[in-house]
C-alpha atoms as a PDB file:
ATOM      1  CA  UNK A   1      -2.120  -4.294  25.267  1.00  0.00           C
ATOM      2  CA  UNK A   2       1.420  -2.964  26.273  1.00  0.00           C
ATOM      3  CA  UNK A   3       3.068  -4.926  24.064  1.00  0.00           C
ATOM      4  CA  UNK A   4       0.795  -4.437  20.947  1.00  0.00           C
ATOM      5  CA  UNK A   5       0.891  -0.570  21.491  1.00  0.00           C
ATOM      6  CA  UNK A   6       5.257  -0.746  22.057  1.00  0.00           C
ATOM      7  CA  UNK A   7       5.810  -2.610  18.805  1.00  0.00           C
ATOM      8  CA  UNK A   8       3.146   0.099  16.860  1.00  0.00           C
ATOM      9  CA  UNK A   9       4.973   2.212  17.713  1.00  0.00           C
ATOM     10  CA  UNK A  10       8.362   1.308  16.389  1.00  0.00           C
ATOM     11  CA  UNK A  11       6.555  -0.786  13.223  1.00  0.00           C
ATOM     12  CA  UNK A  12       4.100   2.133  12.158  1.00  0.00           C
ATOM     13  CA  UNK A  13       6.699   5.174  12.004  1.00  0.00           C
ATOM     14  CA  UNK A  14       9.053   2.952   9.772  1.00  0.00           C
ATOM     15  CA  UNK A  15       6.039   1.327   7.404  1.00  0.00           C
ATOM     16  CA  UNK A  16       5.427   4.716   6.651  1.00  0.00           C
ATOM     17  CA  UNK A  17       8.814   5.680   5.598  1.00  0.00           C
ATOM     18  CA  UNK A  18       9.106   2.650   3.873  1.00  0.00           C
ATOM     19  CA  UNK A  19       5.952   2.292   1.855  1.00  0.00           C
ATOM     20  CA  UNK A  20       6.625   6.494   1.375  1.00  0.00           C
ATOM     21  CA  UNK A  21       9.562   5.127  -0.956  1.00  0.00           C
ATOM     22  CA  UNK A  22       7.351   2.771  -3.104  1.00  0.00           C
ATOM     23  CA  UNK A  23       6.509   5.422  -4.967  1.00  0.00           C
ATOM     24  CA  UNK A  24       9.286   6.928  -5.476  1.00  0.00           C
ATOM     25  CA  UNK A  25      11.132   3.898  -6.535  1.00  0.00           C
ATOM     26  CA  UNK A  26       8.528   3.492  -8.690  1.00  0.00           C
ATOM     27  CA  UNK A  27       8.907   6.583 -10.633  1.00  0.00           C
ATOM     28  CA  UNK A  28      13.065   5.888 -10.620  1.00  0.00           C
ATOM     29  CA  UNK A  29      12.664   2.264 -12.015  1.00  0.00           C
ATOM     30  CA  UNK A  30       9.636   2.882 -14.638  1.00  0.00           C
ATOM     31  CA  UNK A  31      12.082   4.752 -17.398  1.00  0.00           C
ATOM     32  CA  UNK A  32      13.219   1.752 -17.940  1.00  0.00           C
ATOM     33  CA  UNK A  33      10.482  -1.091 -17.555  1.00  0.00           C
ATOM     34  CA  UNK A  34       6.870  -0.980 -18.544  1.00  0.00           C
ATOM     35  CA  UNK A  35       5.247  -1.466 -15.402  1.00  0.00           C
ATOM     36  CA  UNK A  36       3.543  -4.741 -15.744  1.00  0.00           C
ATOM     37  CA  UNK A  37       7.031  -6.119 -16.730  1.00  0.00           C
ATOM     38  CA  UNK A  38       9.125  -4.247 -13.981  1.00  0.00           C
ATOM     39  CA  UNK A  39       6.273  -5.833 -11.729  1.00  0.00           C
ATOM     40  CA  UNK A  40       6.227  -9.121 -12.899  1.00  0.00           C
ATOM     41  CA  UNK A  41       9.778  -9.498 -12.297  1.00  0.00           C
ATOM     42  CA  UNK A  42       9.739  -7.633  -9.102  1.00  0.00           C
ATOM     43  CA  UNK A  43       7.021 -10.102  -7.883  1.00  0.00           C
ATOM     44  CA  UNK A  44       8.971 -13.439  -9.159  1.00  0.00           C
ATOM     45  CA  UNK A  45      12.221 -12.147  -7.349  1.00  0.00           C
ATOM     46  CA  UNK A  46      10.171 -11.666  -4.171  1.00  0.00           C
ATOM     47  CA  UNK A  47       8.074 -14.864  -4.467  1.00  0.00           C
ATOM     48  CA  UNK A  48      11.321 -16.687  -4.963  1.00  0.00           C
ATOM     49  CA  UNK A  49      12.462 -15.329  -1.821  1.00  0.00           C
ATOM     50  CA  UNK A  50       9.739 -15.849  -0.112  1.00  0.00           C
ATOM     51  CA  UNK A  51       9.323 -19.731  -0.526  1.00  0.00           C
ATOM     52  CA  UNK A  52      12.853 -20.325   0.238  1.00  0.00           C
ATOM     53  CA  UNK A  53      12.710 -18.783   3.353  1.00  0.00           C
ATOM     54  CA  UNK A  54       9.605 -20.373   4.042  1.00  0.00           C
ATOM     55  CA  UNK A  55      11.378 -24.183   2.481  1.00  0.00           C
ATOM     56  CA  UNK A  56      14.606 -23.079   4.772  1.00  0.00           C
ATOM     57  CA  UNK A  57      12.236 -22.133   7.823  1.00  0.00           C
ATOM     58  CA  UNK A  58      10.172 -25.498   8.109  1.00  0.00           C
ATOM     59  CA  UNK A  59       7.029 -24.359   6.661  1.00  0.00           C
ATOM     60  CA  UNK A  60       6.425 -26.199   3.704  1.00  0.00           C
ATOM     61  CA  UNK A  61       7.621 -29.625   5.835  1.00  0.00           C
ATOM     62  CA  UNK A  62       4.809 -28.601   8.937  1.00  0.00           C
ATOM     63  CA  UNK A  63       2.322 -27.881   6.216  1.00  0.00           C
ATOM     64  CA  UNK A  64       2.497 -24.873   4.689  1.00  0.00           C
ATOM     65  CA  UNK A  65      -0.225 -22.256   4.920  1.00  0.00           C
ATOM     66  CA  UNK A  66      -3.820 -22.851   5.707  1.00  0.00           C
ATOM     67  CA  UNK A  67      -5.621 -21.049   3.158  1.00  0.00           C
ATOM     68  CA  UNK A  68      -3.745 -20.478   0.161  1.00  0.00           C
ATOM     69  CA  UNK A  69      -6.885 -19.575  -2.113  1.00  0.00           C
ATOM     70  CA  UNK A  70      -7.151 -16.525   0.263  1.00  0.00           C
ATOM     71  CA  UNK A  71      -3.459 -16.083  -0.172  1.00  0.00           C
ATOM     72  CA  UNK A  72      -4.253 -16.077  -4.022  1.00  0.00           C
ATOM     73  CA  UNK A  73      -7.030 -13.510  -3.552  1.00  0.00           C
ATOM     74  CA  UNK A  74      -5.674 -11.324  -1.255  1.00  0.00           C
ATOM     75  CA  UNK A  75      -1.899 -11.299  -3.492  1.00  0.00           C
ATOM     76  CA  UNK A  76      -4.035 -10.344  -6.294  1.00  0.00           C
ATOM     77  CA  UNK A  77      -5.541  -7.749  -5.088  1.00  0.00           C
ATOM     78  CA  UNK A  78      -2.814  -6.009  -3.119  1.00  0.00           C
ATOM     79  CA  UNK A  79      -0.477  -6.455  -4.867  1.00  0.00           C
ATOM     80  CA  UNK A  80      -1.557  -7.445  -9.053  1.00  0.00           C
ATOM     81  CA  UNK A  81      -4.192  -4.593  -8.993  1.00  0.00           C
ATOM     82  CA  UNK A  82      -3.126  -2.050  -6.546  1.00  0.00           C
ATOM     83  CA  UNK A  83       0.361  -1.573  -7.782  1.00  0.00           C
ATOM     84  CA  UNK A  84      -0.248  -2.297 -11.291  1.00  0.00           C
ATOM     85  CA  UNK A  85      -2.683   0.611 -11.189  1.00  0.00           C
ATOM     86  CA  UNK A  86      -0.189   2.793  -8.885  1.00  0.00           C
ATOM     87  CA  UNK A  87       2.663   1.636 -11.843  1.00  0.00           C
ATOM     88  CA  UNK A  88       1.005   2.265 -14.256  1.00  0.00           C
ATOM     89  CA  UNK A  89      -0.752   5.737 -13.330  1.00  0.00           C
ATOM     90  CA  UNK A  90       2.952   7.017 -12.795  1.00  0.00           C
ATOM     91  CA  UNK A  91       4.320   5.573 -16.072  1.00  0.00           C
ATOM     92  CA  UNK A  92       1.149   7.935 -17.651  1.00  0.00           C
ATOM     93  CA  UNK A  93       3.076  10.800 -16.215  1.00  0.00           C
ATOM     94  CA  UNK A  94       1.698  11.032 -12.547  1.00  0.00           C
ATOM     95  CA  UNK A  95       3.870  12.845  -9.865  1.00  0.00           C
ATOM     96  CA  UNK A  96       4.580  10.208  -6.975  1.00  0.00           C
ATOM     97  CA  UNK A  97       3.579  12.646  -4.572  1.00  0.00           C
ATOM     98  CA  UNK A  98       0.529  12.931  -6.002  1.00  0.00           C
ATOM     99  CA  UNK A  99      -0.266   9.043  -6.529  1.00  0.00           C
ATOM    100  CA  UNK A 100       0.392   8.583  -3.199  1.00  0.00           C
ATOM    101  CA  UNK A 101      -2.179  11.334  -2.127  1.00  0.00           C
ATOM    102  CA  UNK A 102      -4.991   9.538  -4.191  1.00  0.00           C
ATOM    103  CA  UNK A 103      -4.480   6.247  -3.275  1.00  0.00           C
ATOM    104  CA  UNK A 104      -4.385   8.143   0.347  1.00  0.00           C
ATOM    105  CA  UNK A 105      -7.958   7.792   0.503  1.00  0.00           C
ATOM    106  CA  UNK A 106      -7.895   4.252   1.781  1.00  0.00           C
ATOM    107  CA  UNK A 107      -8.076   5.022   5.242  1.00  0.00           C
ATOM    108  CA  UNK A 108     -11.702   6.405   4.177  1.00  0.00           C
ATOM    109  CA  UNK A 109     -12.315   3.018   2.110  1.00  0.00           C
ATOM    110  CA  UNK A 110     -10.806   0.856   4.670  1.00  0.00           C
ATOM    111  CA  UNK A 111     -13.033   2.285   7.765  1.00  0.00           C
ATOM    112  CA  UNK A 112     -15.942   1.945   5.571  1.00  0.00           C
ATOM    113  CA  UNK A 113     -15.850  -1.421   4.698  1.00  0.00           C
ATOM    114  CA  UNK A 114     -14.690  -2.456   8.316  1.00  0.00           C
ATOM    115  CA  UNK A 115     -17.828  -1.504   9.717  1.00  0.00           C
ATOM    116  CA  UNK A 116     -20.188  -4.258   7.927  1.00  0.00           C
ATOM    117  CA  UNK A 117     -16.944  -6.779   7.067  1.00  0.00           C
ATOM    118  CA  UNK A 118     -14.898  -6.839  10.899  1.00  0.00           C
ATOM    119  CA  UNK A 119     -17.714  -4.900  13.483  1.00  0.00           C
ATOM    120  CA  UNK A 120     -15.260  -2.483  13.910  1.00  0.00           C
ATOM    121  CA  UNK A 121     -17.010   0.616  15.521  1.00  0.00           C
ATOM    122  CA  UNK A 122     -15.598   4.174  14.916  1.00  0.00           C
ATOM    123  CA  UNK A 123     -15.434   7.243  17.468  1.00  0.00           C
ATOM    124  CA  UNK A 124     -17.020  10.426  16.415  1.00  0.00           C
ATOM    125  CA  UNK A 125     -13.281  11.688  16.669  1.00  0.00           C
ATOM    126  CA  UNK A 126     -11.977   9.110  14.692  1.00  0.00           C
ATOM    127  CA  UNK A 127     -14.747  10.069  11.835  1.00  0.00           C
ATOM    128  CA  UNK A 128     -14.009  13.779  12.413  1.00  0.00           C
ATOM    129  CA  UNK A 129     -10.289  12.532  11.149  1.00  0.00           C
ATOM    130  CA  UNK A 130     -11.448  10.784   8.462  1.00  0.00           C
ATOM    131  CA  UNK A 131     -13.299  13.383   7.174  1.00  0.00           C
ATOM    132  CA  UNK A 132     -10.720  16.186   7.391  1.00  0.00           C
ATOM    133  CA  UNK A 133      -8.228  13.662   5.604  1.00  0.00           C
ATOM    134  CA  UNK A 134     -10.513  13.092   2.909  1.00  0.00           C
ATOM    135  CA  UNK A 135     -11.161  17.124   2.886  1.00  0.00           C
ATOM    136  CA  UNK A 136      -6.930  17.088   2.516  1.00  0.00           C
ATOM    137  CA  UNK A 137      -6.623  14.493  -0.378  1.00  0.00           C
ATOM    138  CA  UNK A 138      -9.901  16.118  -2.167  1.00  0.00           C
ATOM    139  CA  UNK A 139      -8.448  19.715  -2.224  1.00  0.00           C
ATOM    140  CA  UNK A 140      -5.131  18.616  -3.711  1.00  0.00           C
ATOM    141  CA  UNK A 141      -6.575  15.833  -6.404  1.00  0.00           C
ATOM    142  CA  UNK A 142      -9.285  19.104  -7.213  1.00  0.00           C
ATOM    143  CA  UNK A 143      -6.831  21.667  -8.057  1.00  0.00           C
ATOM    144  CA  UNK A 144      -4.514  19.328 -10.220  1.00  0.00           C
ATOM    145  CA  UNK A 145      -7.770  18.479 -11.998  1.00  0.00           C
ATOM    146  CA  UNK A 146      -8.613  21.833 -12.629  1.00  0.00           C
ATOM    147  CA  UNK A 147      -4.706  22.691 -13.873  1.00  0.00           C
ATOM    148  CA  UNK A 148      -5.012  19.485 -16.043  1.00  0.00           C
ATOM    149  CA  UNK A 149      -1.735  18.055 -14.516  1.00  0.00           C
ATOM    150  CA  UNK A 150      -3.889  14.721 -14.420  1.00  0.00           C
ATOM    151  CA  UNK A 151      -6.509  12.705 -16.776  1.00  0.00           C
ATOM    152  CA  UNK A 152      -9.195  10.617 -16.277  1.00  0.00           C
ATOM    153  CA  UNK A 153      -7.201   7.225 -16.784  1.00  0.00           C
ATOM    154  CA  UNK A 154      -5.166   8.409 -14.475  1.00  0.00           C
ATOM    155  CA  UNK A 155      -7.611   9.408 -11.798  1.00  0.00           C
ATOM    156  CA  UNK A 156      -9.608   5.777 -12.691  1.00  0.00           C
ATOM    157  CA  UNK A 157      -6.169   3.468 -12.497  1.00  0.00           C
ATOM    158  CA  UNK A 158      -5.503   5.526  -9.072  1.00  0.00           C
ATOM    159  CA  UNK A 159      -9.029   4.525  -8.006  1.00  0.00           C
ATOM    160  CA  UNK A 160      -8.647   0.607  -9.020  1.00  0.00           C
ATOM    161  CA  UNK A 161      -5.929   1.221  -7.206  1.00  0.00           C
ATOM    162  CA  UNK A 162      -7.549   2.026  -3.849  1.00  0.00           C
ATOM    163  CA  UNK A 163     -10.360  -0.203  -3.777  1.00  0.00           C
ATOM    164  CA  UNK A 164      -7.881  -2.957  -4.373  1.00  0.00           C
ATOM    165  CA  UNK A 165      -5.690  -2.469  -1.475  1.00  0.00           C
ATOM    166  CA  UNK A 166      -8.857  -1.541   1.024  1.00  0.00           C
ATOM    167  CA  UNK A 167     -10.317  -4.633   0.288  1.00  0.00           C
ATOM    168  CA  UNK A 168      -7.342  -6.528   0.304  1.00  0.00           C
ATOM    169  CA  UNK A 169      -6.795  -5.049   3.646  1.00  0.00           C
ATOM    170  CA  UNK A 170      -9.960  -5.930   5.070  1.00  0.00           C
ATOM    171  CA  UNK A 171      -9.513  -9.494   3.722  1.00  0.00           C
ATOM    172  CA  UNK A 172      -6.259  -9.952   4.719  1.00  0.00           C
ATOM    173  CA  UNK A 173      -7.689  -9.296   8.290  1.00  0.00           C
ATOM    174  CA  UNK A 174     -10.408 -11.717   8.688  1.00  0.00           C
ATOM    175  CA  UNK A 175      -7.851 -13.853   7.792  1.00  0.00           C
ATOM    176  CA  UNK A 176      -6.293 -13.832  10.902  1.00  0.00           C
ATOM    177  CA  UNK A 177      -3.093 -15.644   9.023  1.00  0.00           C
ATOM    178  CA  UNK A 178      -0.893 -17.029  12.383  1.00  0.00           C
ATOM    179  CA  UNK A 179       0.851 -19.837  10.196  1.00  0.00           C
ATOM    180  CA  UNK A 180       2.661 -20.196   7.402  1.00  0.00           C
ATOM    181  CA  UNK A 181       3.076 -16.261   7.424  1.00  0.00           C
ATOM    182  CA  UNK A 182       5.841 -16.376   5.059  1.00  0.00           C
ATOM    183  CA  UNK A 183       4.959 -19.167   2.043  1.00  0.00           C
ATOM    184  CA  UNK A 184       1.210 -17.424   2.505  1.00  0.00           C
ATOM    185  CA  UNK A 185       3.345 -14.227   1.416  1.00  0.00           C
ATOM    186  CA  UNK A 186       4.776 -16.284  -1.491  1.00  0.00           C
ATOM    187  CA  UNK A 187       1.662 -17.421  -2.290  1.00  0.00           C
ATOM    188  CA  UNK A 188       0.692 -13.533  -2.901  1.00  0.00           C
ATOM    189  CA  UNK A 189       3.403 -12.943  -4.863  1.00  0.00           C
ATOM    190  CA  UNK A 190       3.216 -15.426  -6.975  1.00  0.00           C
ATOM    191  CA  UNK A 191      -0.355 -14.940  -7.651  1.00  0.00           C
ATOM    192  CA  UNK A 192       0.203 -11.763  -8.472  1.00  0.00           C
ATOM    193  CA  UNK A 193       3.255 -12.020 -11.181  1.00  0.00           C
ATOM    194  CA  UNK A 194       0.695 -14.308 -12.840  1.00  0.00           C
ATOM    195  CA  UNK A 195      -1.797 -11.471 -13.732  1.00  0.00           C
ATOM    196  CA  UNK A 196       0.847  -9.160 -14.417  1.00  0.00           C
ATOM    197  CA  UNK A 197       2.436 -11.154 -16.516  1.00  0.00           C
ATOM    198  CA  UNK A 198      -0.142 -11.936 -18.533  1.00  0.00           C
ATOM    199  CA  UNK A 199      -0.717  -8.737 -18.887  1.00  0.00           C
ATOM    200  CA  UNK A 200       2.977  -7.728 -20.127  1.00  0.00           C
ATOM    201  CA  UNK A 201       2.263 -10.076 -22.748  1.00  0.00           C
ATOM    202  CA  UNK A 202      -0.464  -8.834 -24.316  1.00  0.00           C
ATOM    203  CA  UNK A 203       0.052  -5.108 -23.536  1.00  0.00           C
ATOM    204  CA  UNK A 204       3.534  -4.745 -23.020  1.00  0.00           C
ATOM    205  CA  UNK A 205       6.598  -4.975 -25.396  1.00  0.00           C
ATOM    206  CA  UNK A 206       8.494  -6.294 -22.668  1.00  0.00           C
ATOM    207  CA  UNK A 207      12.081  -4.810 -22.870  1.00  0.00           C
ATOM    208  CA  UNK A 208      13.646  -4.014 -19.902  1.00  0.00           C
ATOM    209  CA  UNK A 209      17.142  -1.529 -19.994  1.00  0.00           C
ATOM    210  CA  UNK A 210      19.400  -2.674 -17.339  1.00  0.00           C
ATOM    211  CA  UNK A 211      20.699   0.133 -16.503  1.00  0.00           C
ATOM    212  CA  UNK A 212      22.212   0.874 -12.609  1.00  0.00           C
ATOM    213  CA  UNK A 213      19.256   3.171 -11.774  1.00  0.00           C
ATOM    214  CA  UNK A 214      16.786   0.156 -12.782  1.00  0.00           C
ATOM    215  CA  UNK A 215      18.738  -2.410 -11.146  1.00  0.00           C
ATOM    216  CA  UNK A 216      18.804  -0.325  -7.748  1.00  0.00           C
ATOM    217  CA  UNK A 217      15.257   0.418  -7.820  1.00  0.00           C
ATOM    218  CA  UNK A 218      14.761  -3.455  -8.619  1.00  0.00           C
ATOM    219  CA  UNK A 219      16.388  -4.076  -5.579  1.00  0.00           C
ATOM    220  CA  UNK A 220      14.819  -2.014  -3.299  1.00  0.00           C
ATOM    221  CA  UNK A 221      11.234  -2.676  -3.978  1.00  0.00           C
ATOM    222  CA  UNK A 222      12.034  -6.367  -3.545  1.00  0.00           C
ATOM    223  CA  UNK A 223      14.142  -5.973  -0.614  1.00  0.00           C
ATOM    224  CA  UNK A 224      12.469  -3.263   1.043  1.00  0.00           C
ATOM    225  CA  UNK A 225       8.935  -3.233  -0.703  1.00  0.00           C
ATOM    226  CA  UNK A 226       8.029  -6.469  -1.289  1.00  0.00           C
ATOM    227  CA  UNK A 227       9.843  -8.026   1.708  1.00  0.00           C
ATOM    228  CA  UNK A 228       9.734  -5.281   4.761  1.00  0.00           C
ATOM    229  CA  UNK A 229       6.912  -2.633   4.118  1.00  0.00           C
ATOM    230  CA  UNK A 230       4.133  -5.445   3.561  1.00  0.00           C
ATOM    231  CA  UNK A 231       5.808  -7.711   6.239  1.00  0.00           C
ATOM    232  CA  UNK A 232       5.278  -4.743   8.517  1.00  0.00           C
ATOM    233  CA  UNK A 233       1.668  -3.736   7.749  1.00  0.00           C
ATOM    234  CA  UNK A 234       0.563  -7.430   7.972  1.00  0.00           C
ATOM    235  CA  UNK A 235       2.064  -7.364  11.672  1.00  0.00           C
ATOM    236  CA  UNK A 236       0.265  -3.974  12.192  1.00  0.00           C
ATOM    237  CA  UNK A 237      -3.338  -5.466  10.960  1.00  0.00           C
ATOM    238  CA  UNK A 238      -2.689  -8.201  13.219  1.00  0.00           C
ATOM    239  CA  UNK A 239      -2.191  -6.276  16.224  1.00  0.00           C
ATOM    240  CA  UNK A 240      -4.661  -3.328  15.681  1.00  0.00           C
ATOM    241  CA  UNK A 241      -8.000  -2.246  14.335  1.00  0.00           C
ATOM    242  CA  UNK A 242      -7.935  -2.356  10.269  1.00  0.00           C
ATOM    243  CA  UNK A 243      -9.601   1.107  10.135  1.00  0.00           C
ATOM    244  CA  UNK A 244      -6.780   2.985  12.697  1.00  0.00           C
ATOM    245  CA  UNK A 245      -3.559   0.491  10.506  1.00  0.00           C
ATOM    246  CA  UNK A 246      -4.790   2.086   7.333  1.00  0.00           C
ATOM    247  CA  UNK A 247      -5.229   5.505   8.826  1.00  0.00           C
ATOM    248  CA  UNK A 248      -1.715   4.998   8.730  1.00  0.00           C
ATOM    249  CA  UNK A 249      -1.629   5.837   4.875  1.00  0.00           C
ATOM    250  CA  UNK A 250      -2.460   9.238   5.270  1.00  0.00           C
ATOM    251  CA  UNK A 251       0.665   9.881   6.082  1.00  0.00           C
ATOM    252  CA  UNK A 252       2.599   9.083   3.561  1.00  0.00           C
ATOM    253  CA  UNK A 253       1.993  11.787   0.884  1.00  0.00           C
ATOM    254  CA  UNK A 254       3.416  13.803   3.174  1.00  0.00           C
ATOM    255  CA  UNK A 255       6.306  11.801   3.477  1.00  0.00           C
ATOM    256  CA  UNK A 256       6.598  11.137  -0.601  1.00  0.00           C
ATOM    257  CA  UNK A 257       5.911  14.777  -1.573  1.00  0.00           C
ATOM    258  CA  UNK A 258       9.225  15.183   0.589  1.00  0.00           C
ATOM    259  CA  UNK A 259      10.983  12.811  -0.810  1.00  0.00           C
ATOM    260  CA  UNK A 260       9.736  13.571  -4.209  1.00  0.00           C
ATOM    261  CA  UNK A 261      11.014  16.868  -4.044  1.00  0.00           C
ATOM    262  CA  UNK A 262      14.522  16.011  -2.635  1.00  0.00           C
ATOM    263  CA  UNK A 263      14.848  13.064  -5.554  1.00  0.00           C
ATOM    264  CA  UNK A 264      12.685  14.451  -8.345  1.00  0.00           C
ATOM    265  CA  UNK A 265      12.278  18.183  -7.662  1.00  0.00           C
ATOM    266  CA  UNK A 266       8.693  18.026  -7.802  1.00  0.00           C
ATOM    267  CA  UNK A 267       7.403  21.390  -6.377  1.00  0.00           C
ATOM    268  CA  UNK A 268       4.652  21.899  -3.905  1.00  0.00           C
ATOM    269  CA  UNK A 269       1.787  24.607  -4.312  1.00  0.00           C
ATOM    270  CA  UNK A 270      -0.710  26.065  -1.373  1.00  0.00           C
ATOM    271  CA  UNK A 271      -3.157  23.213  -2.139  1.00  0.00           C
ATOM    272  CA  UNK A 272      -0.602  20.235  -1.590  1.00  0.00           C
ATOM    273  CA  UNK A 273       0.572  22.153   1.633  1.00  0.00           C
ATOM    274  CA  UNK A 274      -2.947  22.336   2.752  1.00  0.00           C
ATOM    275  CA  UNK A 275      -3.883  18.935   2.006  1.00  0.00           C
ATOM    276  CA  UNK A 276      -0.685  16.994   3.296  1.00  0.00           C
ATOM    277  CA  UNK A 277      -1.688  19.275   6.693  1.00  0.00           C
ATOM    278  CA  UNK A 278      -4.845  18.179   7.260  1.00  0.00           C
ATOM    279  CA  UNK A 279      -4.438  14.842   6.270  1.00  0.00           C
ATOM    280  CA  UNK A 280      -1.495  14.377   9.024  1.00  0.00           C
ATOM    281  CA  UNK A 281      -4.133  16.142  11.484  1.00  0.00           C
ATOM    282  CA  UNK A 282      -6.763  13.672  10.432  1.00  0.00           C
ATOM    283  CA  UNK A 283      -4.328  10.479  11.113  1.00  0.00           C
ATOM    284  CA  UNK A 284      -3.730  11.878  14.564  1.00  0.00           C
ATOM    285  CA  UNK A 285      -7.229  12.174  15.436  1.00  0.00           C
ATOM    286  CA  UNK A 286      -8.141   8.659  13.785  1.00  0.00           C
ATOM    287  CA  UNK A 287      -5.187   7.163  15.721  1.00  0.00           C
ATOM    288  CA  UNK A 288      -5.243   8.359  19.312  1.00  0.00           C
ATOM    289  CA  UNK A 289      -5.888   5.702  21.354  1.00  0.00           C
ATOM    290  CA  UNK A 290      -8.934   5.713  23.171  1.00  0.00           C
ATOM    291  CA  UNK A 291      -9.298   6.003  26.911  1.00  0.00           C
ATOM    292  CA  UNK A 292     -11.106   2.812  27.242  1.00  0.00           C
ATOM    293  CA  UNK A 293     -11.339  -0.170  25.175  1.00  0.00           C
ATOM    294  CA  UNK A 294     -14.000  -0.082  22.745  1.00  0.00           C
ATOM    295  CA  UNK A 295     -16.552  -3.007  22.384  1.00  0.00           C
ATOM    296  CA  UNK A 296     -17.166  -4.229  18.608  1.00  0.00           C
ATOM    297  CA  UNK A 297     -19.623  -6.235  17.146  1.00  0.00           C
ATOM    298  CA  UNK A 298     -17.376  -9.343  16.692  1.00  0.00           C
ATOM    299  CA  UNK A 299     -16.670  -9.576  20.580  1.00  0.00           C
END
């Protein structure tokens, strides 16, 4: 239990911080990608990576993973769906900061679907959290609605988006992967380039201008996207409730809006203010530990 709780609370702080800068990347590379092609490569660099650390580390030769068609479903949809609608909601003109307070409604998703998928019970104070999160993310996505600084398609790829990655969380979960972790993560990958890919084909014109801004934000997602943020929220699933890991997320439009405005100069109004505050009060309340373990159904 010790352990667990130490190594959340080193891993969590800097998932946050790095999945904050997803976004941002996102919105630094995409000027000069479509985003099914900047994806497609971004997943084929990481895949590539991937399966010869997992070739260098032994796996393939003691195995490889156990399940790769849940490797295939789960790359799909975390990574295929839920950044290709992320991508491609801030290639429509979407702020990052406020992409990242959409698709900040997992935590609600992901507690939802835990309930009937893992037997994970909730607190009252963990669904008071919940609720004033989603009362954050609502207030903000409402008033840009009613300024029409976003459109439907936007809203709807935002939403594909989010169901993707909750159930992809869940999944990933039940999984329980404890071997193979890193050609599994391959396997993702790789199923993943294939969709977007095919997509870039028939929807994209595929030209890519490699310029030092595309190359740099390349290299980060890979490096510290594709390689460290999901490495890290694996490990967090693994040693924590799914609902309390993706509580987690509410966090970071707080942390992109930041960022956003230091890199992009996006401003912030009353509304985003007020949202970003009670979504960071929510996570707290969602993530408290509880005095005494709690008992779930699949004990």
């Amino acid at each position: 239990m010790g352990e667990s709780h130490g190594i959340r609370q080193i891993a969590a702080p800097l998932f946050v911080f790095l999945w904050s800068t997803g976004f941002i990347g996102a919105k630094y590379g995409l000027p000069y990608a479509e985003p099914m092609t900047f994806l497609t490569l971004r997943f084929a660099l990481a895949a590539a990576a991937l399966g010869l650390w997992g070739w260098m580390a032994g796996e393939l030769r003691d195995g490889g993973p156990v399940d790769p068609v849940g490797a295939v479903i789960v790359g799909v949809l975390m990574h295929a769906l839920y950044l290709g609608g992320v991508f491609t909601a801030i290639w429509l003109g979407v702020g990052a900061a406020l992409t990242a307070l959409i698709v900040g409604l997992q935590p609600i998703a992901t507690a939802l679907l835990a309930r009937p998928m893992l037997g994970e019970a909730l607190r009252p104070r963990q669904w008071a959290g919940m609720a004033l999160g989603l009362g954050g993310v609502a207030l903000v996505v409402g008033r840009k609605l009613e300024l029409g600084a976003i459109d439907v398609t936007s809203v709807l790829l935002c939403f594909l988006a989010l169901i993707s990655i909750s159930f992809a969380s869940i999944l990933q979960k039940k999984r329980a992967v404890t071997a193979g972790l890193v050609t599994d993560s391959a396997i993702q990958f790789a199923a993943a380039g294939l969709v977007t890919g095919a997509a870039a084909m028939f929807f994209e014109e595929r030209v890519i201008h490699w310029t030092p801004e595309f190359a740099l934000a390349l290299g980060w997602m890979v490096a510290g996207l594709s390689l460290g943020a999901i490495s890290l929220y694996y490990l967090l699933l693994r040693k924590g409730e799914a609902a309390a890991t993706a509580s987690l997320f509410f966090l970071v439009p707080g942390v992109t809006a930041l960022m956003a405005v230091l890199v992009f100069d996006e401003g912030s109004g009353w509304a985003e203010l007020l949202g970003v505050g009670a979504a960071t009060l929510g996570v707290r309340l969602v993530t408290q530990p509880a005095q005494a373990p709690l008992a779930t159904a699949s004990r």
